[in-house]
Protein backbone atom coordinates (compact mmCIF):
# COMPACT_ATOMS: atom_id res chain seq x y z
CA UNK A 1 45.24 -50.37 21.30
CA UNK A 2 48.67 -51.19 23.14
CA UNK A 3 49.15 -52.35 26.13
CA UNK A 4 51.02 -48.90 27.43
CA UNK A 5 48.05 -46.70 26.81
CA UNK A 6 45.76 -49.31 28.21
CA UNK A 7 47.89 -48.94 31.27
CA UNK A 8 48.69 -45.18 31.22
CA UNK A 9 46.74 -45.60 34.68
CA UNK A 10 48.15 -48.11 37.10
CA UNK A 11 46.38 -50.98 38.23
CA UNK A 12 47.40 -53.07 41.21
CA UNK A 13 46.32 -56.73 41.27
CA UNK A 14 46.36 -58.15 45.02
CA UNK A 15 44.45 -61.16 46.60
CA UNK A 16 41.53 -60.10 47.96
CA UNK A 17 40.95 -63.40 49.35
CA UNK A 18 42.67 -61.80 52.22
CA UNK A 19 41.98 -58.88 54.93
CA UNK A 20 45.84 -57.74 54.96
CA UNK A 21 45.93 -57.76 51.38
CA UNK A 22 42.79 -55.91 50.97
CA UNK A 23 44.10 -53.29 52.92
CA UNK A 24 47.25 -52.69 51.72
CA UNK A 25 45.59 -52.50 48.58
CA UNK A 26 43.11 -50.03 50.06
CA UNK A 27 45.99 -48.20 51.65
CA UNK A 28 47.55 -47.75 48.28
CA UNK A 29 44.58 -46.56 46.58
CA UNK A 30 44.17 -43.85 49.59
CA UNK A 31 47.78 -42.82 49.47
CA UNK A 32 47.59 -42.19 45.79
CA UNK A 33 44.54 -40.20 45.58
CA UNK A 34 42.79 -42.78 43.29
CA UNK A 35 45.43 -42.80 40.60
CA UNK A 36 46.22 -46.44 41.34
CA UNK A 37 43.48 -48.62 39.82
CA UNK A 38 42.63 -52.24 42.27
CA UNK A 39 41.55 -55.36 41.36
CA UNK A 40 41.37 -58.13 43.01
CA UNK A 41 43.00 -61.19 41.30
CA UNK A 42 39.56 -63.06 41.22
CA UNK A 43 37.61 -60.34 39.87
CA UNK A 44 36.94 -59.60 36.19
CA UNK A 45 38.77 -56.71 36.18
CA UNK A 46 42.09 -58.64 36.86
CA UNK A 47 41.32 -61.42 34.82
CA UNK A 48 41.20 -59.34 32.00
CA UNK A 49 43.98 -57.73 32.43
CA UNK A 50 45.93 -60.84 33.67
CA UNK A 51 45.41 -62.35 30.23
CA UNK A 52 46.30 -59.78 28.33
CA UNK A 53 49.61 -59.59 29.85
CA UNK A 54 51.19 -62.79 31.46
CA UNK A 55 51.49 -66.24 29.58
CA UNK A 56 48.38 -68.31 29.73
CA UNK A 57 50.09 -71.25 31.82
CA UNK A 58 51.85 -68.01 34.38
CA UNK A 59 50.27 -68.37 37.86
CA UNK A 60 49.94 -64.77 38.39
CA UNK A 61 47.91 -65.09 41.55
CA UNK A 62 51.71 -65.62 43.49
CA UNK A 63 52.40 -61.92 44.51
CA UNK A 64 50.62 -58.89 44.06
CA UNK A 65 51.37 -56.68 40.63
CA UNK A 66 51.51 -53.48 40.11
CA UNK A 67 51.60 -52.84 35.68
CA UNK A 68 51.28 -49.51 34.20
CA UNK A 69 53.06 -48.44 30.78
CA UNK A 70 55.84 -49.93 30.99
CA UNK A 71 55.12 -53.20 32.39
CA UNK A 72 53.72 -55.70 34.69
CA UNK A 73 55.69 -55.71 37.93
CA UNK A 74 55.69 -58.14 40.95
CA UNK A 75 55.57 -57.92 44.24
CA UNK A 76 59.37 -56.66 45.36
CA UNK A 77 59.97 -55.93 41.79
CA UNK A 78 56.93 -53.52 42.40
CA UNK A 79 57.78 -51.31 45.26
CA UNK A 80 59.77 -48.69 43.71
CA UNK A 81 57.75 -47.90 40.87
CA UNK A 82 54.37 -48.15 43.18
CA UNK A 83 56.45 -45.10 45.39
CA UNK A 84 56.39 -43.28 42.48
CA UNK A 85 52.85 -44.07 41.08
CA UNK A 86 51.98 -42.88 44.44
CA UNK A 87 53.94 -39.77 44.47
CA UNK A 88 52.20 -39.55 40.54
CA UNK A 89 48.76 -39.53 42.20
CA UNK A 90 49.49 -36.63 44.42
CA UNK A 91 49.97 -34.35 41.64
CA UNK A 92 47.36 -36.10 38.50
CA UNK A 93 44.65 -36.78 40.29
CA UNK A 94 41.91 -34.49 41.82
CA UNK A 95 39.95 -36.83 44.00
CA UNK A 96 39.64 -40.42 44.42
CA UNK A 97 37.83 -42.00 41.47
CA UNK A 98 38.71 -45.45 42.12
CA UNK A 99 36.05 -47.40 43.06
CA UNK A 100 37.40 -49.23 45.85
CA UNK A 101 34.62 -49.50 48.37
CA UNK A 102 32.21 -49.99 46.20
CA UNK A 103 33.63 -53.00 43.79
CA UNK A 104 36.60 -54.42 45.55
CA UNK A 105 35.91 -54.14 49.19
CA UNK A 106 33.68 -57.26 50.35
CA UNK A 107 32.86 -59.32 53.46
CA UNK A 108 33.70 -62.74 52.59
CA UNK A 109 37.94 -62.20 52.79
CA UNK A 110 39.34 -64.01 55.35
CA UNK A 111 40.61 -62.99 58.53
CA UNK A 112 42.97 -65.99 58.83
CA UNK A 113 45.83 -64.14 57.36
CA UNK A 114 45.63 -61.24 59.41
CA UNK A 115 47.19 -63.22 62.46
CA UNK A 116 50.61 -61.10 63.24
CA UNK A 117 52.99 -64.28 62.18
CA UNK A 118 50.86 -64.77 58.96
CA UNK A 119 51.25 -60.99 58.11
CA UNK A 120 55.02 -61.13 59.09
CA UNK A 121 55.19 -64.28 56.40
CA UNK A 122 53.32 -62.30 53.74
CA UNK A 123 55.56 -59.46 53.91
CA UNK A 124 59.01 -61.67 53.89
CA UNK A 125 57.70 -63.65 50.43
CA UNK A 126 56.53 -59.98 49.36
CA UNK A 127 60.17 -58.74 49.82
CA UNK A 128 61.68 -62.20 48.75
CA UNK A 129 59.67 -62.47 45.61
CA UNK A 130 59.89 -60.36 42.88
CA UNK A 131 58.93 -60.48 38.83
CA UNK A 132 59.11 -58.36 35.94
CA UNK A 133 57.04 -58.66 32.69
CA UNK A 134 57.98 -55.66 30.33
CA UNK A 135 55.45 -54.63 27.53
């Protein structure tokens, strides 16, 4: 199986180590009806998919990634194409089948990061940052 028809879904990868990450990938996962996949980069999920994609010695864990079937994208490399999955999940999906609350969602992220000047610094190294990993 190739890599684009694994991905014919998109899956973002975010930390979810922390609360403003969690929720922006929650907020995605809303805003696209469930057709955006989430994984945390810690879970199982991600690691799988992480190794099937990015170089064993690539720190993925950086910025968050969006891949689908075209590629693995990063972080400011990312937001266009996750506008478009989103606009994608208005029309393909019929409810919200990602599993979100139940599997990614959990009490031990920390709040540290959620400080106004630590969420300010996330988003200037998301817009700063960017990578592209094409399948």
């Amino acid at each position: 199986m190739s890599l684009s028809s694994t991905f014919s879904r998109p899956l973002v990868i975010y930390d979810d180590k922390c609360y403003s990450c969690t929720k922006f990938a929650k907020a995605i996962s809303l805003l696209s009806r469930g057709w955006i996949r989430t994984a945390g980069h810690y879970r199982s999920v991600a690691m799988r998919a992480k190794s099937a994609v990015f170089p064993a010695n690539y720190d993925s864990t950086k910025m968050f990634w969006l891949i689908n079937r075209t590629g693995a994208f990063g972080a400011r490399s990312a937001l266009p194409r996750l506008a478009a999955e989103i606009v994608t999940g208005w029309f393909r999906s019929n409810t919200n089948d990602d599993m979100f609350a139940k599997v990614c969602e959990y009490s031990d992220t920390s709040m540290d990061c959620y400080t106004p000047t630590n969420v300010f610094k996330r988003l200037v190294t998301m817009l700063s940052h960017g990578a592209v990993f094409r399948f």
